[in-house]
C-alpha atoms as a PDB file:
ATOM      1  CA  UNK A   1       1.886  -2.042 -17.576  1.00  0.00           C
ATOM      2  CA  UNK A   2       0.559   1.555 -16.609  1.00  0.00           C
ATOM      3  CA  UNK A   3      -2.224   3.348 -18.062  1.00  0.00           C
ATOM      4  CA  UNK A   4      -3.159   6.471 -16.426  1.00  0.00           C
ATOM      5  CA  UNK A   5      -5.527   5.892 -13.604  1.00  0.00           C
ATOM      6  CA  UNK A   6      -7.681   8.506 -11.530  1.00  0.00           C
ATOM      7  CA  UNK A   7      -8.132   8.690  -8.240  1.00  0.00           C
ATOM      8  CA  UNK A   8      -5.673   8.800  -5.004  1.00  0.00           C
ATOM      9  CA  UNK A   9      -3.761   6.196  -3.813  1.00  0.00           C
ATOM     10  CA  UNK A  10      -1.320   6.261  -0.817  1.00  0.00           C
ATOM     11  CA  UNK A  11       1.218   3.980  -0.483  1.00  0.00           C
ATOM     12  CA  UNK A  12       2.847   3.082   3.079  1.00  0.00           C
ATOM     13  CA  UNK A  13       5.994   1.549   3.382  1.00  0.00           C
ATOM     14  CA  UNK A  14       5.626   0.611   6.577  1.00  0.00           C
ATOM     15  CA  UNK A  15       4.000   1.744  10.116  1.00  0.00           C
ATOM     16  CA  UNK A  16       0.121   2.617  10.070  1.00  0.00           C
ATOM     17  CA  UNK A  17      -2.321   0.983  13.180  1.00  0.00           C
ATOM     18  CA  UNK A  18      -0.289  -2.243  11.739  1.00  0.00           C
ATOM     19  CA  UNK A  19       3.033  -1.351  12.971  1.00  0.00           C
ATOM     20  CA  UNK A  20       1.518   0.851  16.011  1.00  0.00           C
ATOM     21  CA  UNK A  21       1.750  -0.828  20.092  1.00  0.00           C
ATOM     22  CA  UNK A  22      -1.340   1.468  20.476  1.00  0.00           C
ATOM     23  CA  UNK A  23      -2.498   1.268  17.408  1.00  0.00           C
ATOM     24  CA  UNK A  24      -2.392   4.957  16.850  1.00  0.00           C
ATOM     25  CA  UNK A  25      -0.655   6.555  13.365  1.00  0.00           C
ATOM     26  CA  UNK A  26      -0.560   9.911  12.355  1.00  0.00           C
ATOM     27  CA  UNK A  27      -0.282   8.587   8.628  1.00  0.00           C
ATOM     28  CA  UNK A  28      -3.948   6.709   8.997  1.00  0.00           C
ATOM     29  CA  UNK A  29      -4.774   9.857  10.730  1.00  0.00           C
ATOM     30  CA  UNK A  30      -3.605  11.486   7.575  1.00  0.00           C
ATOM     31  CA  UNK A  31      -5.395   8.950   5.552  1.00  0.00           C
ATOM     32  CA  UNK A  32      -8.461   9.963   6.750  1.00  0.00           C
ATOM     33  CA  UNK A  33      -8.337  13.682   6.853  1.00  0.00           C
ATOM     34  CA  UNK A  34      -7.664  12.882   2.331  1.00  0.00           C
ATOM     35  CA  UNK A  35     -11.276  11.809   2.431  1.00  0.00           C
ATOM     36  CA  UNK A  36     -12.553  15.393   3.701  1.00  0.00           C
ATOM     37  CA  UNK A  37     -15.149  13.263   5.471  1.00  0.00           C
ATOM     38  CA  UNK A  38     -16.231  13.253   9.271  1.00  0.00           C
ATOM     39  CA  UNK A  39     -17.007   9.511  10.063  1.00  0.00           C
ATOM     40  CA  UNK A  40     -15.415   8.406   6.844  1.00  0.00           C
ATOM     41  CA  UNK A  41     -15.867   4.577   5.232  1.00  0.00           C
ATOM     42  CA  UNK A  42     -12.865   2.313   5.691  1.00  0.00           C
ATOM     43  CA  UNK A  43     -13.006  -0.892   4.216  1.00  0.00           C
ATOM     44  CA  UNK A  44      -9.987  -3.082   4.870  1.00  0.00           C
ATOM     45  CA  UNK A  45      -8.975  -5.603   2.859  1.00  0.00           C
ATOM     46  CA  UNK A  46      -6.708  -8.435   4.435  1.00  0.00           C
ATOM     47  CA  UNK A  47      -6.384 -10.854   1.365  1.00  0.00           C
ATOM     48  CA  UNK A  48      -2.072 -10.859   1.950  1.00  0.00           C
ATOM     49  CA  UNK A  49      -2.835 -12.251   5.099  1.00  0.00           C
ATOM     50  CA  UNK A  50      -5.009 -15.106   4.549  1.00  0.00           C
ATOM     51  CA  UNK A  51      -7.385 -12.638   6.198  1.00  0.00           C
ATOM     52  CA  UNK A  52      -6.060 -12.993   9.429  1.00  0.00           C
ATOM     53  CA  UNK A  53      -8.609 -12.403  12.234  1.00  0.00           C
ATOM     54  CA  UNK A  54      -6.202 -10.888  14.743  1.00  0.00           C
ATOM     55  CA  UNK A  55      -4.944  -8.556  12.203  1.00  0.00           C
ATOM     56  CA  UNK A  56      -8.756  -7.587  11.017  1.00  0.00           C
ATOM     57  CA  UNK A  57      -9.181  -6.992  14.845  1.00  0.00           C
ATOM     58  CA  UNK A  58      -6.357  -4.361  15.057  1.00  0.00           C
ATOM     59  CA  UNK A  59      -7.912  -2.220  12.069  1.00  0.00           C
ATOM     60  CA  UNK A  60     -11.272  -2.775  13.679  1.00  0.00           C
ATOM     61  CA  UNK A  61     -10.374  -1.138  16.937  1.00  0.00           C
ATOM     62  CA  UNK A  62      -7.654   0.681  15.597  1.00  0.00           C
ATOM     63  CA  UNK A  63     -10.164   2.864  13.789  1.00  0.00           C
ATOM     64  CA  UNK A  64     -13.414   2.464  16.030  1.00  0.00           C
ATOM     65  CA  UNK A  65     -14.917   6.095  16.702  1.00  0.00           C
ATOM     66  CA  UNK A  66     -13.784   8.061  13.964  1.00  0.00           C
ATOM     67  CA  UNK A  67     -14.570   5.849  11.377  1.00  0.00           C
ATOM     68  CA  UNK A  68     -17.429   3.378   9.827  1.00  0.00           C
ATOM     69  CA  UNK A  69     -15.211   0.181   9.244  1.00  0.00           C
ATOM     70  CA  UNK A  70     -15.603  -3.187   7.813  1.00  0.00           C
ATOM     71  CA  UNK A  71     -13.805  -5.809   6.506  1.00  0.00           C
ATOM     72  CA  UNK A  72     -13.561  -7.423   2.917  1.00  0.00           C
ATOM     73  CA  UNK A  73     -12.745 -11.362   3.569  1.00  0.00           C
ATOM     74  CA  UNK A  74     -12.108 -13.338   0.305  1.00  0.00           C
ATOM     75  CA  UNK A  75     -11.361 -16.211   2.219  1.00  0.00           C
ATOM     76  CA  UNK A  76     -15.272 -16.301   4.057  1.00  0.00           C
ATOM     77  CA  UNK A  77     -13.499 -16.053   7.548  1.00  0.00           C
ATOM     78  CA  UNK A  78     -15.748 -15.213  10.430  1.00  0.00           C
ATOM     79  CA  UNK A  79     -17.444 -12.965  11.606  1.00  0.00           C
ATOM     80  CA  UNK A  80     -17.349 -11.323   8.274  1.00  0.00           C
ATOM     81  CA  UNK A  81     -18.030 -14.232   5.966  1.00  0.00           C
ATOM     82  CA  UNK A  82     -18.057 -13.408   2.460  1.00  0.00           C
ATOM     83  CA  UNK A  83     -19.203 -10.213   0.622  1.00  0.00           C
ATOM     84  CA  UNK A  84     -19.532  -9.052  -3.010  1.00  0.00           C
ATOM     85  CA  UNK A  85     -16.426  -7.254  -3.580  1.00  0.00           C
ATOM     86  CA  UNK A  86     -18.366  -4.317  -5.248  1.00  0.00           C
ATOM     87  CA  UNK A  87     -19.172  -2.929  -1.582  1.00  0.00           C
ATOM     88  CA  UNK A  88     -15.794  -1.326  -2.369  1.00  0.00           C
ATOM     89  CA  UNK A  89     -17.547   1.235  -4.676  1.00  0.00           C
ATOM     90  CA  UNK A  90     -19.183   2.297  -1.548  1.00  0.00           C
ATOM     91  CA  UNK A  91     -16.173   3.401   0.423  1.00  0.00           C
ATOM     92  CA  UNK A  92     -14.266   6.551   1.397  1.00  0.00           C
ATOM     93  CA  UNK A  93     -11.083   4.690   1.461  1.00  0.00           C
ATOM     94  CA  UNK A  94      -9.720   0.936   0.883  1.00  0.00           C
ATOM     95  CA  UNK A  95      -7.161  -0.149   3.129  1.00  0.00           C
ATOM     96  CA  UNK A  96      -4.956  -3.122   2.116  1.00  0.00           C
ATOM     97  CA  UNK A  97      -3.019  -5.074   4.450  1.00  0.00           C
ATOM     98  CA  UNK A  98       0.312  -6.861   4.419  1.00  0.00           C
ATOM     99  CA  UNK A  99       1.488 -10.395   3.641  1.00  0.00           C
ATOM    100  CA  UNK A 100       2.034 -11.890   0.189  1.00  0.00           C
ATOM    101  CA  UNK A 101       1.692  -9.500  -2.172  1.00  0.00           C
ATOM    102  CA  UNK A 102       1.751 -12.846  -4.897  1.00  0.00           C
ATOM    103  CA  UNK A 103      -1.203 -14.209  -2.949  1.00  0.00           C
ATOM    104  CA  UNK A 104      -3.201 -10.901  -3.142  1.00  0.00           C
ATOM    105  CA  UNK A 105      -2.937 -10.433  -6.924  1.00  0.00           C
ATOM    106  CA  UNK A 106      -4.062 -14.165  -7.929  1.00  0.00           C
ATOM    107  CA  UNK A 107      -6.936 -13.830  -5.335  1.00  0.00           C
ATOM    108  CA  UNK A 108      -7.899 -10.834  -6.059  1.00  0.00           C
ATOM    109  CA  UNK A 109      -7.919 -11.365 -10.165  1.00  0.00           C
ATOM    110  CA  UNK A 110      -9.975 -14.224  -9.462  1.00  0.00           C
ATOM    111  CA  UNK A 111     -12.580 -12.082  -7.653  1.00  0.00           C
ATOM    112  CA  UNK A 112     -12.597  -9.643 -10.029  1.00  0.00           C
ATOM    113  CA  UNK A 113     -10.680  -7.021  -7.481  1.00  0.00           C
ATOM    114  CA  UNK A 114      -8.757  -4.793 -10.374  1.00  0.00           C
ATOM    115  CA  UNK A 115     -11.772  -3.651 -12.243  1.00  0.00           C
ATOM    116  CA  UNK A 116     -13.831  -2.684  -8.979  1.00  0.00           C
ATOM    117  CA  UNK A 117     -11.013  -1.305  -7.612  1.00  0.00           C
ATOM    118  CA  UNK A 118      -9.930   1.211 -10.637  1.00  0.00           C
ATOM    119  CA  UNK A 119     -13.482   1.960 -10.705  1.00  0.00           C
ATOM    120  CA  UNK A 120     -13.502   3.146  -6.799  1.00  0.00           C
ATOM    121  CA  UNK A 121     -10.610   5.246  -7.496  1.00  0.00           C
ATOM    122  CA  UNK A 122     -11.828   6.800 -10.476  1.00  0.00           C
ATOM    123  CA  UNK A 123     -15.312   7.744  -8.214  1.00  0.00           C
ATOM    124  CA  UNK A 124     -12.800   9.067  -5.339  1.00  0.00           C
ATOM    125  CA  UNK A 125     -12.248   6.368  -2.978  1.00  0.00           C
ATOM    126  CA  UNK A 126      -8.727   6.760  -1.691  1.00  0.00           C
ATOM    127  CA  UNK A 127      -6.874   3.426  -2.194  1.00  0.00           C
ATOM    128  CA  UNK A 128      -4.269   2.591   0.893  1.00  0.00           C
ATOM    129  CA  UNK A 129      -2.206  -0.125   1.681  1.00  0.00           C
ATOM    130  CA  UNK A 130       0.854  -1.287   3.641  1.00  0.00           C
ATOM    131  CA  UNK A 131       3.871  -3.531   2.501  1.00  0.00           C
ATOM    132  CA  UNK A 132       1.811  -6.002   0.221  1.00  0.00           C
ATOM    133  CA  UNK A 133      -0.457  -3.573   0.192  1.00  0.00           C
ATOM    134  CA  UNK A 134       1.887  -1.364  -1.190  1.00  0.00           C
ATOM    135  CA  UNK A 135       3.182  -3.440  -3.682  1.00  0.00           C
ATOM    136  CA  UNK A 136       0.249  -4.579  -5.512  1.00  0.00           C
ATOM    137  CA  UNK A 137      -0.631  -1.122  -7.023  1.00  0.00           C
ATOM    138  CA  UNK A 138       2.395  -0.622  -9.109  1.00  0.00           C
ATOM    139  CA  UNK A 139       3.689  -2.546 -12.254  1.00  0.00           C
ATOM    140  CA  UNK A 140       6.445  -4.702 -10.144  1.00  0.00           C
ATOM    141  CA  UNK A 141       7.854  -4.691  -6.842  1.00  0.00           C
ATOM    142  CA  UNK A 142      10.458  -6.287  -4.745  1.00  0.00           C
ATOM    143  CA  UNK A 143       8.659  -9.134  -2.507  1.00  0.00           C
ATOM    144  CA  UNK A 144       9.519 -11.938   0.069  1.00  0.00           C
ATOM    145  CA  UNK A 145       5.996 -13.333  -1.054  1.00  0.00           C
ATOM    146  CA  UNK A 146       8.760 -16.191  -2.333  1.00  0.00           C
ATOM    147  CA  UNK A 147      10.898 -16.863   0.977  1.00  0.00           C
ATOM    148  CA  UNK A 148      13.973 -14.829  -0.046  1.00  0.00           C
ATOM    149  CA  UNK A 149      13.853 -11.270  -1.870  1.00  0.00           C
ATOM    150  CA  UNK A 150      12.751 -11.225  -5.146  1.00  0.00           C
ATOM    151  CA  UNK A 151      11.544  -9.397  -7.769  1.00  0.00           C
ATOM    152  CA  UNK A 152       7.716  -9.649  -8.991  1.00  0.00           C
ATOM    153  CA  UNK A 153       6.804  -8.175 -12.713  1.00  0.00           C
ATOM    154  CA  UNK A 154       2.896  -8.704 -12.603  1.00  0.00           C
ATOM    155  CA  UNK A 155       1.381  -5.926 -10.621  1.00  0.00           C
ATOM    156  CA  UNK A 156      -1.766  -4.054 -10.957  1.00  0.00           C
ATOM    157  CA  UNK A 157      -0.363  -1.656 -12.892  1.00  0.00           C
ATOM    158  CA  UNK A 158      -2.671   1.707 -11.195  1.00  0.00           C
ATOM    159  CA  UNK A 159       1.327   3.325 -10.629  1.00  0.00           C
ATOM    160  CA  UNK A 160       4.165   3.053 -13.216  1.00  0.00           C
ATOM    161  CA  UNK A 161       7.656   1.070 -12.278  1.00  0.00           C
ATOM    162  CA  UNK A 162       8.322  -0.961  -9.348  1.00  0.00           C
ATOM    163  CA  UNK A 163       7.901  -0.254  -5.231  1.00  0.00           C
ATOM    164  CA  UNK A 164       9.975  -1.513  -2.510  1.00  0.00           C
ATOM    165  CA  UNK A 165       8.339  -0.971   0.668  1.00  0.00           C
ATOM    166  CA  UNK A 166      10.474  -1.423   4.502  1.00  0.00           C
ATOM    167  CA  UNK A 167      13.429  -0.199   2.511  1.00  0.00           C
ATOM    168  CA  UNK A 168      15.258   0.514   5.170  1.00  0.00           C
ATOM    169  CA  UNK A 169      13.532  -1.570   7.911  1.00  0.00           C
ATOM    170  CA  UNK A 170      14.476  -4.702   6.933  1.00  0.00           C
ATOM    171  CA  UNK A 171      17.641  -6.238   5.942  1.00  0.00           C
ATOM    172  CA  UNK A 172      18.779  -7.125   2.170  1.00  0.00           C
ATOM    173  CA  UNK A 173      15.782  -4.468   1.092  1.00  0.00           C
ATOM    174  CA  UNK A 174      17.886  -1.878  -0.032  1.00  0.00           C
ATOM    175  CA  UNK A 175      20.871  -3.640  -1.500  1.00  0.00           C
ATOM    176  CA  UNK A 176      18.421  -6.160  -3.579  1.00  0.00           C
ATOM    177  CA  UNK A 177      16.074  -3.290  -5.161  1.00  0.00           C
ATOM    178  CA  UNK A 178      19.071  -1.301  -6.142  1.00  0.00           C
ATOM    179  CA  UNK A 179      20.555  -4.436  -7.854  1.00  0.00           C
ATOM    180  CA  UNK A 180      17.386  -5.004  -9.514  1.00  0.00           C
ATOM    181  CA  UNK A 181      17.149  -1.794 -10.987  1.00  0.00           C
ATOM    182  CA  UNK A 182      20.102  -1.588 -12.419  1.00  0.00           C
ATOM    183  CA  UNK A 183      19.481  -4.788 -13.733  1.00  0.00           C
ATOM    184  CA  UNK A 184      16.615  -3.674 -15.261  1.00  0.00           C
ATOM    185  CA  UNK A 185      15.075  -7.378 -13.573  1.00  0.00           C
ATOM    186  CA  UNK A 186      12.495  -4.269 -11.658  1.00  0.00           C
ATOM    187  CA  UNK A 187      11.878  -0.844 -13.771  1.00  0.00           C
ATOM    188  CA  UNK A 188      12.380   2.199 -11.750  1.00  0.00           C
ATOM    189  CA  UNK A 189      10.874   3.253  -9.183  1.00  0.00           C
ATOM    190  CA  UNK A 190      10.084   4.425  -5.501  1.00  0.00           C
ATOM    191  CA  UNK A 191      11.312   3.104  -2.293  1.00  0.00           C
ATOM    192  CA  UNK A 192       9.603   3.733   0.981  1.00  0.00           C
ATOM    193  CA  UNK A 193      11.098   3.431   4.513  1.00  0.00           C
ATOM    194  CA  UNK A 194       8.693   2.246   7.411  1.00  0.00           C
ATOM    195  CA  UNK A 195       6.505   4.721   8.888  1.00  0.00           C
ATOM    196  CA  UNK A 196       6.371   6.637   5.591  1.00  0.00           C
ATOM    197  CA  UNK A 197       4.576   6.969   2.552  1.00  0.00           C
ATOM    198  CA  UNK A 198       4.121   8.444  -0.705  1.00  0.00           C
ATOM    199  CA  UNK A 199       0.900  10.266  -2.275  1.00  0.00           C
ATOM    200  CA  UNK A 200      -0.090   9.398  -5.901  1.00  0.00           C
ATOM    201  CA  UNK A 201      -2.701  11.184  -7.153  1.00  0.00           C
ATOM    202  CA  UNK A 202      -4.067   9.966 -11.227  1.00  0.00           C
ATOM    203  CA  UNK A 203      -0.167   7.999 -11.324  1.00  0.00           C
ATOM    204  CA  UNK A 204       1.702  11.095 -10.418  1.00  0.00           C
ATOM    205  CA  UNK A 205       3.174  11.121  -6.834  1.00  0.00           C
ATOM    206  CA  UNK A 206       2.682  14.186  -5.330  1.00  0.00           C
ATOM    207  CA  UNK A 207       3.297  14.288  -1.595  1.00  0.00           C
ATOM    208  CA  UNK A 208       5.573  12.186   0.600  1.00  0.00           C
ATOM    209  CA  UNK A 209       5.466  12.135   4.306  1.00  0.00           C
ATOM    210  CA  UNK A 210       6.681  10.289   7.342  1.00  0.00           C
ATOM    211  CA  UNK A 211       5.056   9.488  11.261  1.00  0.00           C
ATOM    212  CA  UNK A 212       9.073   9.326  12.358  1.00  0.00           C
ATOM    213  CA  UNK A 213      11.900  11.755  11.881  1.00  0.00           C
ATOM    214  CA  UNK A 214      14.687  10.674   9.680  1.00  0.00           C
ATOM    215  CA  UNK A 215      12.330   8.227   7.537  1.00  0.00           C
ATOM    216  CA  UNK A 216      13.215   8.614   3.892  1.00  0.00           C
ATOM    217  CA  UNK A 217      10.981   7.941   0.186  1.00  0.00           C
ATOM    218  CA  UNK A 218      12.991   8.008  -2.441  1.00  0.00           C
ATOM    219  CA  UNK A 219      13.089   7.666  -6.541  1.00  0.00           C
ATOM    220  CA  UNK A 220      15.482   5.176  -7.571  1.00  0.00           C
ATOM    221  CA  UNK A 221      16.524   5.262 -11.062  1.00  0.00           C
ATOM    222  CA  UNK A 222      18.886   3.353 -13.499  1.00  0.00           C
ATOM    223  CA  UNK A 223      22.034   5.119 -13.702  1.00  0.00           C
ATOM    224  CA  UNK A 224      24.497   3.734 -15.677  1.00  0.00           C
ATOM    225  CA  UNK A 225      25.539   0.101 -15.177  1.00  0.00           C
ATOM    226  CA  UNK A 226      24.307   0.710 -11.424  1.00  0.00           C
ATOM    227  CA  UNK A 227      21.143   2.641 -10.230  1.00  0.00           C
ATOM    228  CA  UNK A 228      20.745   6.165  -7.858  1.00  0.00           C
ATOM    229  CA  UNK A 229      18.869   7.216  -5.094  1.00  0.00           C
ATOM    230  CA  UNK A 230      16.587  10.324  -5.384  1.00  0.00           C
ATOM    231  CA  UNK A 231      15.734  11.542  -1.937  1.00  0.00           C
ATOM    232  CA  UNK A 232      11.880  13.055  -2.283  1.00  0.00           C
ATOM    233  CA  UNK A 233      11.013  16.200   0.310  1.00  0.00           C
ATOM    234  CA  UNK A 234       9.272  14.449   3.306  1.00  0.00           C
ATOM    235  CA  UNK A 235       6.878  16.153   5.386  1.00  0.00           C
ATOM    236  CA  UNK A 236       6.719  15.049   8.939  1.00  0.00           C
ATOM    237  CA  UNK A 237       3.825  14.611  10.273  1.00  0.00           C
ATOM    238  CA  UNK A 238       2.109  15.706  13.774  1.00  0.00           C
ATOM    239  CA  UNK A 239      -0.743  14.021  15.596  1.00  0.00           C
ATOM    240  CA  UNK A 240      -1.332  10.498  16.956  1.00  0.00           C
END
C-alpha cells in the first residue's frame, strides 16, 4: 500500500520515443526539461520487455545528443551485460519501458529495484515510465501481463490506487477499469490515454499533459454501485 514517497515521478500512458515513427516526443522532451539539466542522465530500464535489444536501441538513439544514456539490463543482454542496479542513484531520470508489468515487479524485487529506486526519487531523480512502466509505480493497475485484461493488486506502492494506462488506445481498457473500480477488485484511481501523462510529485499528481490534442487523464472514482470519470485539465504540449 502507499506511504508517502518524495521525489517526481511521471507516468505515460502511452506515446514517448516508444510510440514515435521518428522517435521524437514532446513528452520525453518534457521529461527532460523536469531535470533542469543540460545533457541530463537517462537510464532506461527495459525489464517488461525481457530487455529487448531493438527496443533499448530506440531509447538509445531516440535520446542521443541531448542526453547521457544507458541501459539497465537485468537479464545480462548484450552489449550492456549486467550492472549493479545502484547506478540508478546516479541518474537524472529513470525511464521504464513497456511489457509485463507482472514480470517487472518479480524481477525487479529480486534485484532489489524498490529500495534503490525510492531512494533515487527521494535524492531527485525523476522516475518515468510507459504502459508497464506506468503501472508498476502505483498500488494496482489494470494489466494484459496475463493474456486478457486483468486486474493486478501488488504494485510498488510509490502512488496510491490503481493506473490504467492506453485507456483509450486499446480496446476493452476503458470498460474493464471502470468495472473494476466499481468493483472495488482495483481501488481508485487515474487513467491515462496514449500520448499523455500525469505528473506526481511526493504521491500528489500535480500536472497532466498530452503530445496530441483531444488526449484525456482522468480520476476515476467509485460512485455508487458503478464508478465516474473525472476529466483532469490537460496541457498540450509544443515541441518535437
Amino acid at each position: 500500500m502507499f506511504t508517502t514517497m518524495t521525489g517526481t515521478v511521471l507516468t505515460l500512458g502511452g506515446g514517448g520515443f516508444s510510440m514515435s515513427d521518428d522517435g521524437s516526443s514532446a513528452i520525453d522532451d518534457h521529461l527532460l526539461d523536469l531535470t533542469g539539466k543540460d545533457v541530463p542522465k537517462v537510464c532506461f530500464v527495459p525489464t517488461a520487455s525481457g530487455d529487448d535489444g531493438g527496443y533499448s536501441q530506440r531509447f538509445t538513439e531516440a535520446f542521443a545528443g541531448r542526453a547521457e544514456t544507458s541501459v539497465l539490463s537485468l537479464f545480462c543482454r548484450e552489449p550492456w551485460g549486467y550492472a549493479d542496479p545502484r547506478v540508478l542513484l546516479e541518474q537524472d531520470v529513470v525511464y521504464v519501458g513497456g511489457g509485463s508489468t507482472a514480470n517487472l515487479l518479480v524481477v525487479w524485487r529480486r534485484h532489489g529495484l524498490p529500495g534503490i529506486l525510492a531512494e533515487a526519487a527521494a535524492n531527485g531523480t525523476v522516475l518515468a515510465g510507459i504502459s508497464a512502466g506506468m503501472n508498476c509505480w502505483f498500488d494496482a493497475s489494470s494489466t494484459d501481463s496475463f493474456g486478457p485484461l486483468a486486474p493486478l493488486d501488488d504494485g510498488l506502492g510509490f502512488l496510491p490506487g490503481s493506473a490504467c494506462p492506453h485507456y483509450l488506445g486499446e480496446a476493452e481498457r476503458r470498460e474493464a477499469y471502470l468495472g473494476w473500480v466499481a468493483s472495488g477488485a482495483l481501488p481508485e484511481g487515474h487513467a491515462v490515454d496514449e500520448y499523455a501523462a500525469l505528473r506526481f510529485v511526493d504521491g500528489v499528481p500535480v500536472e497532466a499533459v498530452c503530445e496530441r490534442p483531444g488526449r484525456p487523464v482522468l480520476r476515476v472514482e467509485r460512485d455508487g454501485d458503478g464508478a465516474r470519470e473525472v476529466p483532469l485539465d490537460v496541457r498540450r504540449l509544443t515541441g518535437s
